[in-house]
C-alpha atoms as a PDB file:
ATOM      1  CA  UNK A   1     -75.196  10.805 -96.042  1.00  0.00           C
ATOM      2  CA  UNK A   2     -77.224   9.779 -93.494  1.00  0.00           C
ATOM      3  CA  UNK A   3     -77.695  11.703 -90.649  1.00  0.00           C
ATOM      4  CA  UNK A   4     -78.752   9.456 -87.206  1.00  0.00           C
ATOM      5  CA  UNK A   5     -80.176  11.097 -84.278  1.00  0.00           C
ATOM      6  CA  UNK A   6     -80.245  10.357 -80.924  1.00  0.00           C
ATOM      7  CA  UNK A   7     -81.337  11.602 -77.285  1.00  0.00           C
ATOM      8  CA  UNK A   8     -79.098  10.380 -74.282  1.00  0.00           C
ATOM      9  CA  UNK A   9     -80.930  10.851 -70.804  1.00  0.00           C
ATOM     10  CA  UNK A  10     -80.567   7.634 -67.958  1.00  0.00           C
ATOM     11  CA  UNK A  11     -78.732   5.227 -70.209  1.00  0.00           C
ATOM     12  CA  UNK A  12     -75.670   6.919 -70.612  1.00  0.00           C
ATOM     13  CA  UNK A  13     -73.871   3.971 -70.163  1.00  0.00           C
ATOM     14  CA  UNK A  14     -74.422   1.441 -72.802  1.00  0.00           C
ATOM     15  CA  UNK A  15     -73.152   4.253 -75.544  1.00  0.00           C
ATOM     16  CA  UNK A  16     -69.641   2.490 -75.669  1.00  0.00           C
ATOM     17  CA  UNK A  17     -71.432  -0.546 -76.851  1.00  0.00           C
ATOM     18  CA  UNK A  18     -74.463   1.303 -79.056  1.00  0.00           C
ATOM     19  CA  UNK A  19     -71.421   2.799 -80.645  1.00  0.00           C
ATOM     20  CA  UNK A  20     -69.946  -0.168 -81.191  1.00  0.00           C
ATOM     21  CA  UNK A  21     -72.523  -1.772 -82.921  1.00  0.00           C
ATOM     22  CA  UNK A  22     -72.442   1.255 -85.221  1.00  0.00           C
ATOM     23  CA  UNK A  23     -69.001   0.623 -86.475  1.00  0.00           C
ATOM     24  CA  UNK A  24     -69.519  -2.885 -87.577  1.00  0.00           C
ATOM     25  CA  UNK A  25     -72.314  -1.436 -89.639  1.00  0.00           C
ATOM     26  CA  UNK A  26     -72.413  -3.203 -93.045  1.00  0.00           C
ATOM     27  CA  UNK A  27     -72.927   0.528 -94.390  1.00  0.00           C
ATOM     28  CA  UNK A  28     -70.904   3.607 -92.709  1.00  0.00           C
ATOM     29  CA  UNK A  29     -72.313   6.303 -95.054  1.00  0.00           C
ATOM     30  CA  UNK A  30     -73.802   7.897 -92.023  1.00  0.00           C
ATOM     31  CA  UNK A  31     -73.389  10.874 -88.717  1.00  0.00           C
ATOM     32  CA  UNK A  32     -74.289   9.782 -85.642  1.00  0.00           C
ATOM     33  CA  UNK A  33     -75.778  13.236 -83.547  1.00  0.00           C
ATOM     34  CA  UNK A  34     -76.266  12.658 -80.267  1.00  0.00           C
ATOM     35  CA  UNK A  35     -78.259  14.879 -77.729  1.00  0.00           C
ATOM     36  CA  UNK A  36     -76.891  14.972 -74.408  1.00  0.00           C
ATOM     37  CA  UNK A  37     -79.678  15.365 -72.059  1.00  0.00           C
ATOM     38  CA  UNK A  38     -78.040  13.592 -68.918  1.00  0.00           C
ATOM     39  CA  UNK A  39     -76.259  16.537 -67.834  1.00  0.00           C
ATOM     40  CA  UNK A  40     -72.866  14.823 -67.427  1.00  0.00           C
ATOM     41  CA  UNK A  41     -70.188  13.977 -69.563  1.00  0.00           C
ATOM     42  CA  UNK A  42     -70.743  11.148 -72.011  1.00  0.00           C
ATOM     43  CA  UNK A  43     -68.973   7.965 -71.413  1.00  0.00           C
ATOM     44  CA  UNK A  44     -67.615   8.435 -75.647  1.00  0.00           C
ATOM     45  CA  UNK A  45     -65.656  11.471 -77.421  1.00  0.00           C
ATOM     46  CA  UNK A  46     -65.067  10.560 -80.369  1.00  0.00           C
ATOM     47  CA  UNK A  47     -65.236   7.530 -83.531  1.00  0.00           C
ATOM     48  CA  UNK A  48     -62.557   6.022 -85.618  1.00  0.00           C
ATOM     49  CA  UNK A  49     -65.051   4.667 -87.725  1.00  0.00           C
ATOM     50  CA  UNK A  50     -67.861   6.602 -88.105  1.00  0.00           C
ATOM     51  CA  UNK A  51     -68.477  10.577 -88.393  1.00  0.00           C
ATOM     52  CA  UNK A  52     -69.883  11.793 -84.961  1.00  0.00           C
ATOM     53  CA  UNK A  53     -71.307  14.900 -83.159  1.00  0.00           C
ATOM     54  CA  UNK A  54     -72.086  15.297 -79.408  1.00  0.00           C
ATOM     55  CA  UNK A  55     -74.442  18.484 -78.650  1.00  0.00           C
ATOM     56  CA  UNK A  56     -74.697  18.793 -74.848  1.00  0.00           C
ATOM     57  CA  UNK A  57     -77.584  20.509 -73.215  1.00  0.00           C
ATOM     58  CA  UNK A  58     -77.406  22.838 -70.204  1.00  0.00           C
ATOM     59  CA  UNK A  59     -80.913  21.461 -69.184  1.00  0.00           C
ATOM     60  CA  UNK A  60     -83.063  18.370 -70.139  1.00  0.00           C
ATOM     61  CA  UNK A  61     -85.364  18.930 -73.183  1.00  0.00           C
ATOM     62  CA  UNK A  62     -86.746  15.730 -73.263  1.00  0.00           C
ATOM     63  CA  UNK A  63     -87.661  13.452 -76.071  1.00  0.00           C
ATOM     64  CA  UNK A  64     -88.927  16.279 -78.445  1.00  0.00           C
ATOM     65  CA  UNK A  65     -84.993  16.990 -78.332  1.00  0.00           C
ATOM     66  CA  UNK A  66     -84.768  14.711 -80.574  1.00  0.00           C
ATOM     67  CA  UNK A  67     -86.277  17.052 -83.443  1.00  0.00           C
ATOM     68  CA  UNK A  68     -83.769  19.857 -82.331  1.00  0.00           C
ATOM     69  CA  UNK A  69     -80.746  17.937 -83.203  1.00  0.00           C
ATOM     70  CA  UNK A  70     -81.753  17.925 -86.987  1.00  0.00           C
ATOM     71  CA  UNK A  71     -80.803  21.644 -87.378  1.00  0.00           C
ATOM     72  CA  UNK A  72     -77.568  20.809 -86.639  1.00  0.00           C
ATOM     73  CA  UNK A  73     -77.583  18.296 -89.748  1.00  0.00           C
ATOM     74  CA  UNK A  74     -77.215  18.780 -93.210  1.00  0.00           C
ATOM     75  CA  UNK A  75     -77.251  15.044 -94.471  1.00  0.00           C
ATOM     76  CA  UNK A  76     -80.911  13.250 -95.816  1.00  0.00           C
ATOM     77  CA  UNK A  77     -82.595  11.367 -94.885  1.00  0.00           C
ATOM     78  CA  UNK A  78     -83.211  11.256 -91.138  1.00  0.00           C
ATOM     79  CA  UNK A  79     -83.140   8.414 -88.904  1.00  0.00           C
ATOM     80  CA  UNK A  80     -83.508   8.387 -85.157  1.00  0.00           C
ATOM     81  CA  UNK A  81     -82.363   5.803 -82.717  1.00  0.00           C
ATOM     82  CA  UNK A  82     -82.945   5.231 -79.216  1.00  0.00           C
ATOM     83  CA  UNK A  83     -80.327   4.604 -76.802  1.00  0.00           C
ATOM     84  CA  UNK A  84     -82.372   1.277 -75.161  1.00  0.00           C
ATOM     85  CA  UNK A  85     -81.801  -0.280 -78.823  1.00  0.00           C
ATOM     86  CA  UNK A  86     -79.530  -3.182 -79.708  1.00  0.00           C
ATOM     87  CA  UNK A  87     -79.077  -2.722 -83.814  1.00  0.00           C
ATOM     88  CA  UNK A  88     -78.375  -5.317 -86.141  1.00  0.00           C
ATOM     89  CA  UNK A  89     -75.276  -5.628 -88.156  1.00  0.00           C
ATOM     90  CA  UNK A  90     -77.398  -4.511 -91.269  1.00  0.00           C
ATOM     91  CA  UNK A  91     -79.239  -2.156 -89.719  1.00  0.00           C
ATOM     92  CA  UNK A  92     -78.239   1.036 -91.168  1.00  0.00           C
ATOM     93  CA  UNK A  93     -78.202  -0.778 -95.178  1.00  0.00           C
ATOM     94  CA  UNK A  94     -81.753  -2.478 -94.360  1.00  0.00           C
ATOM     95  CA  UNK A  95     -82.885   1.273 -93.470  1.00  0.00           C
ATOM     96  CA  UNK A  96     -81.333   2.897 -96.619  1.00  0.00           C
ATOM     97  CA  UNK A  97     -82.178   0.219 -98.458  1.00  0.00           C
ATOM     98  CA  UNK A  98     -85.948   0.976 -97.769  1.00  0.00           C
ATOM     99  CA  UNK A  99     -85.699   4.750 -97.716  1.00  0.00           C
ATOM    100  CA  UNK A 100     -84.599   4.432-101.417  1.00  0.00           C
ATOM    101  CA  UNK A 101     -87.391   1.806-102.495  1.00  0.00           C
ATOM    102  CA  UNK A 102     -90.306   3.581-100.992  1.00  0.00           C
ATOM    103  CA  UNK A 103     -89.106   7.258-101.447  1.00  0.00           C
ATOM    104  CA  UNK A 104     -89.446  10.843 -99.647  1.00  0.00           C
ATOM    105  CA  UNK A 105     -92.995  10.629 -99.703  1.00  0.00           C
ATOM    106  CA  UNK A 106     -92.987   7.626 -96.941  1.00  0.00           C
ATOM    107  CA  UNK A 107     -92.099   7.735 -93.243  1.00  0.00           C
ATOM    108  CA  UNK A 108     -90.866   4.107 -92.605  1.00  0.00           C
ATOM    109  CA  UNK A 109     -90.346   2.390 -89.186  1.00  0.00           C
ATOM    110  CA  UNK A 110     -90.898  -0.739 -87.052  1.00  0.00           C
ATOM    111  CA  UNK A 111     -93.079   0.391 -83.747  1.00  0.00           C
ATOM    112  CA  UNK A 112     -96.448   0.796 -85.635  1.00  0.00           C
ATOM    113  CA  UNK A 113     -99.994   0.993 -84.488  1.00  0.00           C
ATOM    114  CA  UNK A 114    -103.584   0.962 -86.384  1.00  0.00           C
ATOM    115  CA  UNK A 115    -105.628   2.916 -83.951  1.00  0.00           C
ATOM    116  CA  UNK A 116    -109.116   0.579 -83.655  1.00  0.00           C
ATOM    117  CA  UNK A 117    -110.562   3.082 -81.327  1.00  0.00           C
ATOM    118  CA  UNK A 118    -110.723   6.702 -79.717  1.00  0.00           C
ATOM    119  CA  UNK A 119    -108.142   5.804 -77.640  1.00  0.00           C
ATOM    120  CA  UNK A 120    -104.401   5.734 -78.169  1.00  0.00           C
ATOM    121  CA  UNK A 121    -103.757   2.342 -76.494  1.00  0.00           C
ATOM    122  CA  UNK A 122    -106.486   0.007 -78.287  1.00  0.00           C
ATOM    123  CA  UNK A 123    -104.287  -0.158 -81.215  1.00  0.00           C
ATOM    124  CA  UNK A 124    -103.542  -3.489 -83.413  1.00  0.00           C
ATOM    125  CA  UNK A 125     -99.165  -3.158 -82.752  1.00  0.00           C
ATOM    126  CA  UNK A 126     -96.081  -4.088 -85.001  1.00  0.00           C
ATOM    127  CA  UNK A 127     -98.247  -4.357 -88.463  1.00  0.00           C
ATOM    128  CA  UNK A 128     -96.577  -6.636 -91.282  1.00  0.00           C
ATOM    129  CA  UNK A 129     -93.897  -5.476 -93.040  1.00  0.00           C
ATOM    130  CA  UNK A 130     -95.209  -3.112 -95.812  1.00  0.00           C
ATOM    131  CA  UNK A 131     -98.656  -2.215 -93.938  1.00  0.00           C
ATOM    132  CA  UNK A 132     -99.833   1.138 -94.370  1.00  0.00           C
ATOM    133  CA  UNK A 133    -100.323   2.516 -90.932  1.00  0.00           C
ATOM    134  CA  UNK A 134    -101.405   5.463 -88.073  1.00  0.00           C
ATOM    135  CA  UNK A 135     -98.421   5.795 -86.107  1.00  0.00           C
ATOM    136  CA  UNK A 136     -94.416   4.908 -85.847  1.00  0.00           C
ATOM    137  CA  UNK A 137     -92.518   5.480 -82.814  1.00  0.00           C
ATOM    138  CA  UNK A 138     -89.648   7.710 -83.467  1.00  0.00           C
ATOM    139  CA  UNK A 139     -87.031   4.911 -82.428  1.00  0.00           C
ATOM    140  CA  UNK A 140     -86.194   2.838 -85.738  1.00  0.00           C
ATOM    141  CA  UNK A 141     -87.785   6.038 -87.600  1.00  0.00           C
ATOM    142  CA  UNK A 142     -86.547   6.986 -91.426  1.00  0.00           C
ATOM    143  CA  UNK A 143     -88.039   9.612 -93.148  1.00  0.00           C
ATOM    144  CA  UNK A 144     -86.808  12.815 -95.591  1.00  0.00           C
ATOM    145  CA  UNK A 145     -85.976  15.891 -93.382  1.00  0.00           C
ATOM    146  CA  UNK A 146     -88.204  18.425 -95.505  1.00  0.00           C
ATOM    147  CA  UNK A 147     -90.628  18.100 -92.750  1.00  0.00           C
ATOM    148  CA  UNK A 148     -88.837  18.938 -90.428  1.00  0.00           C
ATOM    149  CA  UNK A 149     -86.846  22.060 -92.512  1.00  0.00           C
ATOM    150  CA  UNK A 150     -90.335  23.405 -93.186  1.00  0.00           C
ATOM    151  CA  UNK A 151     -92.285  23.094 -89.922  1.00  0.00           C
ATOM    152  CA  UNK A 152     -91.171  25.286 -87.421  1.00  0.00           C
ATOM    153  CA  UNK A 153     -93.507  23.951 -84.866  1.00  0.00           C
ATOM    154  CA  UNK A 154     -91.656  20.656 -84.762  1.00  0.00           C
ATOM    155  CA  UNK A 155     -88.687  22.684 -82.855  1.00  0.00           C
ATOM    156  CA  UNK A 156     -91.079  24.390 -80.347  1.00  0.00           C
ATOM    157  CA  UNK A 157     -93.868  21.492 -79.847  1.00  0.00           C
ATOM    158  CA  UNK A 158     -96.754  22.871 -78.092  1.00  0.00           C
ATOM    159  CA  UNK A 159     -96.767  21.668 -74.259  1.00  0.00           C
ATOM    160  CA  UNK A 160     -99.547  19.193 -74.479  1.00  0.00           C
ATOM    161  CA  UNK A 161     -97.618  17.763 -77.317  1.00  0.00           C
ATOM    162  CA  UNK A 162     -93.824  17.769 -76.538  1.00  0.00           C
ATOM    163  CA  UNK A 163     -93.992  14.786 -74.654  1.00  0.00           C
ATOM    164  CA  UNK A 164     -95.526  12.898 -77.764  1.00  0.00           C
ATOM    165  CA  UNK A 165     -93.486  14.533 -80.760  1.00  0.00           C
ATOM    166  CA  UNK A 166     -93.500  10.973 -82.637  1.00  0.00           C
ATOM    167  CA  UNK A 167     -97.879  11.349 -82.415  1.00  0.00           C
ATOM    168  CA  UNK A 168     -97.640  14.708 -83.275  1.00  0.00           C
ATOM    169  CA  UNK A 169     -95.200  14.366 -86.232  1.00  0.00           C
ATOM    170  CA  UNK A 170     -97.645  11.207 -87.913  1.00  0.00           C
ATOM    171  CA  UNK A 171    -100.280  13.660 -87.534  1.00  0.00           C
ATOM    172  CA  UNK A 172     -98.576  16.441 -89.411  1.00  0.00           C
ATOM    173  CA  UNK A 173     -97.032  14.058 -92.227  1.00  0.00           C
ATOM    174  CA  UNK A 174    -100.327  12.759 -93.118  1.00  0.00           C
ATOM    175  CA  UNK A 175    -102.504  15.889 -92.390  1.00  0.00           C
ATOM    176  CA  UNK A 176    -100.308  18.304 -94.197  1.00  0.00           C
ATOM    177  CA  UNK A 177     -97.950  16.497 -96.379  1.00  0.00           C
ATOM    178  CA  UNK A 178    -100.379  13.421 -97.674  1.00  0.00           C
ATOM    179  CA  UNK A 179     -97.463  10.959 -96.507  1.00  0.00           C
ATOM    180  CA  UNK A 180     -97.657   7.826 -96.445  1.00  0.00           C
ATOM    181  CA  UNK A 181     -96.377   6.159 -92.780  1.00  0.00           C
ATOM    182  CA  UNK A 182     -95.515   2.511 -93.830  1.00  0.00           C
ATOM    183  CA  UNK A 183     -94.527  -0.256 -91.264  1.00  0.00           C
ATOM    184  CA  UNK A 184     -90.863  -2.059 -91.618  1.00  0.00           C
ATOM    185  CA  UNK A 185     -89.320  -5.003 -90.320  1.00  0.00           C
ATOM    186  CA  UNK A 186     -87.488  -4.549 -87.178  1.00  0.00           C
ATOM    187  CA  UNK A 187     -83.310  -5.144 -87.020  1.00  0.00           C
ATOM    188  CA  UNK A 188     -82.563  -4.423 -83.686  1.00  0.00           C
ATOM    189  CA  UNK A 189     -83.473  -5.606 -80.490  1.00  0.00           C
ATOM    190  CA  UNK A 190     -84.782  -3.845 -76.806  1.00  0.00           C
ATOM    191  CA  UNK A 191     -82.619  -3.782 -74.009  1.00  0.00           C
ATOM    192  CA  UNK A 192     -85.865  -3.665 -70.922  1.00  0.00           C
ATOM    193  CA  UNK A 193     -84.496  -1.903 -67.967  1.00  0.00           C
ATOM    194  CA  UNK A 194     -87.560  -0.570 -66.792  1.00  0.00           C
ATOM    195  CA  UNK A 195     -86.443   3.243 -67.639  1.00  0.00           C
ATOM    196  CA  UNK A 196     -88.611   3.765 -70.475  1.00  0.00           C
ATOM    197  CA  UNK A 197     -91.075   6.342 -69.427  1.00  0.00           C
ATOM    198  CA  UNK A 198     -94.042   5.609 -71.496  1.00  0.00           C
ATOM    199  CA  UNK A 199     -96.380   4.273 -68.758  1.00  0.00           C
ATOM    200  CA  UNK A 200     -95.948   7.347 -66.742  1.00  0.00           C
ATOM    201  CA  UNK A 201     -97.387   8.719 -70.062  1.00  0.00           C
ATOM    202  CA  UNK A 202    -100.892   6.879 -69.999  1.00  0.00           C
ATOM    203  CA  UNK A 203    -103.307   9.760 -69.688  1.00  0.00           C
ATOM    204  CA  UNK A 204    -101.505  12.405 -71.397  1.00  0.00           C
ATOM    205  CA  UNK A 205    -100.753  10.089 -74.534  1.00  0.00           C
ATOM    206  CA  UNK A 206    -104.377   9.795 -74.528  1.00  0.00           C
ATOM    207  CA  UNK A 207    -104.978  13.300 -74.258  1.00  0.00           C
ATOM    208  CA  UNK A 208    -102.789  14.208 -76.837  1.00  0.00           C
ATOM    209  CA  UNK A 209    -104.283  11.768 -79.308  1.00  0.00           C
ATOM    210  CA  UNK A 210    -108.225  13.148 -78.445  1.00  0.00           C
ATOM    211  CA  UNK A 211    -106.541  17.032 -79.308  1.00  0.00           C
ATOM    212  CA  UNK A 212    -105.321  15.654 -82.706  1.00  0.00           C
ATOM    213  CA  UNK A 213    -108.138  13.794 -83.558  1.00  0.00           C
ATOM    214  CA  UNK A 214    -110.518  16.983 -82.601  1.00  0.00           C
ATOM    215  CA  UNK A 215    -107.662  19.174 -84.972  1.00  0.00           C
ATOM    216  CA  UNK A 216    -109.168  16.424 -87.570  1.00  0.00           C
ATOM    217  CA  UNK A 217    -106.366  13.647 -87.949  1.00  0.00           C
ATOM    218  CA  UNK A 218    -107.708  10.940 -90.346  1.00  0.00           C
ATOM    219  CA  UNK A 219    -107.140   7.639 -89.158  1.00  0.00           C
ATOM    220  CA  UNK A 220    -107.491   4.392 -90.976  1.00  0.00           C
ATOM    221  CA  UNK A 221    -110.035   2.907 -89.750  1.00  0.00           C
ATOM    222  CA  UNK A 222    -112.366   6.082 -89.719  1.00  0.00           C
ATOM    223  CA  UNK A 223    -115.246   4.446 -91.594  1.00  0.00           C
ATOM    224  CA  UNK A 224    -115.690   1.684 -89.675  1.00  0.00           C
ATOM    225  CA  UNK A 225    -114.882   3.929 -85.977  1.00  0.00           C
END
């Protein structure tokens, strides 16, 4: 079984439909964990449809909360969501689907980048399907959850990486584990509200990327940086 994770924070709202979409998935062999990091109640209890589990937090843990969920999971492989995403009817077979053809070995997503510089943003973005690649966002991530039930660290992020867990986790799959992070096609859709946080995040996704690449994170392009 597949177990889906997600953090809630400002967009609390749009779960009725998000969970919606996930009951006229094509494939229903899956839990959907949420992480309540709004502080309130969440607009949804409970599925008819789908296995579901609500874990609310007393305070907000931010996107690295993401990672916590998983030890309340038992199921493989691991796939997170976001709640700003719009998924295709397929969406959950497409993802097993491709879990099962490229194997444990592979983290597999859509949000990609090929770092072409020392610098987090000059990246080439969205790489063709099948493209090996540096990075994958953790929204429309699927990967195996050893990772994650062997590192330790990935519960307790260091603070000049818990705003970044997705950068610090590519770092650790390839550094440690030799994995492989390939790029996938997309099945869902954005919802742009202008509550995504990431541009708030300029210089410290920057400084983040300069630690790891000091800590010696191989990139790509190395030879020709």
């Amino acid at each position: 079984m597949m177990e889906i994770c997600l953090c809630v924070y400002e967009r609390s709202q749009r779960l009725p439909m998000l969970l919606a979409q996930l009951e006229r998935q094509t494939h229903l062999d899956f839990r959907l964990n949420i992480w309540n990091n709004s502080g309130k109640p969440l607009p949804i209890s409970h599925s008819n449809a789908i296995k579901l589990q609500i874990i609310d937090s007393d305070h907000n843990c931010g996107s690295s909360a993401r990672f916590k969920i998983i030890l309340q999971t038992e199921g493989n492989p691991i796939l997170f969501i976001d709640d700003d995403m719009i998924v295709h009817k397929d969406f959950m077979a497409y993802y097993h689907e491709q879990f099962i053809k490229y194997g444990s070995n592979c983290i597999l997503g859509w949000h990609t980048r090929i770092f072409q510089e020392e610098h987090y943003w000059k990246a080439t973005l969205h790489s063709p399907y099948g493209s090996e690649v540096d990075y994958i966002g953790t929204g429309g991530m699927i990967l195996d959850r050893k990772i994650f039930d062997n590192e330790s660290i990935l519960q307790n992020l260091p603070a000049e990486y818990e705003k970044v867990e997705d950068l610090f986790l590519c770092y650790l799959a390839r550094q440690k584990y030799n994995m492989k992070l390939i790029a996938i096609h997309k099945k869902c859709a954005i919802v742009a509200d202008g509550k995504d946080q990431y541009r708030r995040l300029y210089q410290y996704k920057q400084n983040a990327f300069q630690s790891l690449r000091k800590m010696g994170w191989r990139l790509l392009n190395d030879d020709s940086l």
